[in-house]
Protein backbone atom coordinates (compact mmCIF):
# COMPACT_ATOMS: atom_id res chain seq x y z
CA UNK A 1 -307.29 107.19 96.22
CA UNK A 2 -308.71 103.69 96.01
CA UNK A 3 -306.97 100.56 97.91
CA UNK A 4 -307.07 97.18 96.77
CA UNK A 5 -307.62 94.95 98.76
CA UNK A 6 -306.22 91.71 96.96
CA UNK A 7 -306.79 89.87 99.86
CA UNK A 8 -310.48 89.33 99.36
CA UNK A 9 -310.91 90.19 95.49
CA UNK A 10 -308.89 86.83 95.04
CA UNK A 11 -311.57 83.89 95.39
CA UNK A 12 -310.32 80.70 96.42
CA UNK A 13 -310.99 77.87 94.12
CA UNK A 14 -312.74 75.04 95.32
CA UNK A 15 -312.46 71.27 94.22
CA UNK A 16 -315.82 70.02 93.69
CA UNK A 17 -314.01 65.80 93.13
CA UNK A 18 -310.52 64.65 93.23
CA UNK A 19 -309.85 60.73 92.05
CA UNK A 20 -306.62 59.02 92.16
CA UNK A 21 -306.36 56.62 88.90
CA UNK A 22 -304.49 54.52 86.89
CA UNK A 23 -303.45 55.51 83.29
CA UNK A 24 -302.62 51.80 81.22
CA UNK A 25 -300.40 52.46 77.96
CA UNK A 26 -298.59 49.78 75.39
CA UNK A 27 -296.84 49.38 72.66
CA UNK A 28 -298.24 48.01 69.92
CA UNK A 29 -295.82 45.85 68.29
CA UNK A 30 -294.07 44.50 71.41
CA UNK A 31 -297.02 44.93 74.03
CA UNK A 32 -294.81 46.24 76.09
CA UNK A 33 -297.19 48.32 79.01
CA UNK A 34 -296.18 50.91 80.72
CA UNK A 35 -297.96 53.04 83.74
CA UNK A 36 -298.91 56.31 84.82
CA UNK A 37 -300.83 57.35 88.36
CA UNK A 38 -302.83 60.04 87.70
CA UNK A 39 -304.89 62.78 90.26
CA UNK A 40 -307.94 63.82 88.17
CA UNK A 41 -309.24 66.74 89.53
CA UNK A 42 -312.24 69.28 88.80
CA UNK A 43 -312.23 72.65 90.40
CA UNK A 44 -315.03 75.52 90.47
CA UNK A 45 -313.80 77.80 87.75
CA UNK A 46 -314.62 78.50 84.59
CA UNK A 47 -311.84 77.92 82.31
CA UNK A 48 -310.40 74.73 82.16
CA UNK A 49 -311.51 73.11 85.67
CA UNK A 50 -310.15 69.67 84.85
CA UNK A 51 -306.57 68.62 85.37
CA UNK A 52 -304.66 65.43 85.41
CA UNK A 53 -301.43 65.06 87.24
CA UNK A 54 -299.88 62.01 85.81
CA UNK A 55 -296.58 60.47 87.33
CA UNK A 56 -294.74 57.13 85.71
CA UNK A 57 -294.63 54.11 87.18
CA UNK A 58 -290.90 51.70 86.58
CA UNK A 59 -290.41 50.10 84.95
CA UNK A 60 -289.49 51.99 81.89
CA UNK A 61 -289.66 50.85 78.92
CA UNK A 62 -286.91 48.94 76.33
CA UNK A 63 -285.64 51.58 74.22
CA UNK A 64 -287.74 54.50 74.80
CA UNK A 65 -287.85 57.38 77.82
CA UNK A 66 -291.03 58.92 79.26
CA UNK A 67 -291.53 61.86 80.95
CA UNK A 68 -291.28 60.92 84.68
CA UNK A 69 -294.78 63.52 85.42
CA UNK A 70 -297.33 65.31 82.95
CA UNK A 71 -299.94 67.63 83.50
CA UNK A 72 -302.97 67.98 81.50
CA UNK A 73 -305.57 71.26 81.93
CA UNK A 74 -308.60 70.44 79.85
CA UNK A 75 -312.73 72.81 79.59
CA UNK A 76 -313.94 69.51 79.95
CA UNK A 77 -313.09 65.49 80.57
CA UNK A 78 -313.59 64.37 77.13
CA UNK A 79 -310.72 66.87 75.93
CA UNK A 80 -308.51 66.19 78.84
CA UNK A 81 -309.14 62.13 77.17
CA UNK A 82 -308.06 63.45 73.86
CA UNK A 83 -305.15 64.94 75.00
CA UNK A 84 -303.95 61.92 77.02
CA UNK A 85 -304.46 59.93 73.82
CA UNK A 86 -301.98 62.92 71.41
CA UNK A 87 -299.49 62.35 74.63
CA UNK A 88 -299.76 58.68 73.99
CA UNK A 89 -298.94 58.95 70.15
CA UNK A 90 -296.12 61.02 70.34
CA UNK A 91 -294.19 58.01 72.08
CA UNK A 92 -295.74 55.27 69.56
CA UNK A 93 -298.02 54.01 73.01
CA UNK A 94 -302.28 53.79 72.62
CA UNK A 95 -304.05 53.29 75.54
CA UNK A 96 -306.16 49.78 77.01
């Protein structure tokens, strides 16, 4: 009886900042560094509104492969920093 109109019940989410920025990693032993280029971006919504896009930058490292891109969706920036840090430890890397 009632139509839909999904059109305009669908609001359009709006980035209130956007910030292209450089993620540092190394290996502890060797000091080996690697690199990641990251988009940090917060949008108007409620549930997790940050995101990071990360992409690696060559040169890989000796004896170890990274994921080429990574995407982190995090309530607030402090998580979305904790959760680049667990990404970091799960390949023996802490950030600098």
């Amino acid at each position: 009886m009632f139509a839909l109109d999904h059109q305009n019940s669908m609001k359009k989410t709006k980035i209130i900042y956007q910030s292209e920025e450089s993620i540092f990693g190394r290996f502890p032993l060797s000091k080996e560094a690697i690199q990641y280029s990251a988009i940090i971006t917060i949008k108007d919504v409620k549930t997790k509104p940050i995101s990071i896009e990360m992409k690696f930058k060559p040169p890989h490292p000796f004896l170890i492969e990274l994921p080429l891109e990574y995407k982190i969706e995090a309530a607030n920036l402090s998580t979305a920093y904790a959760k680049i840090i667990r990404f970091f430890r799960r390949f023996g890397l802490e950030m600098f």
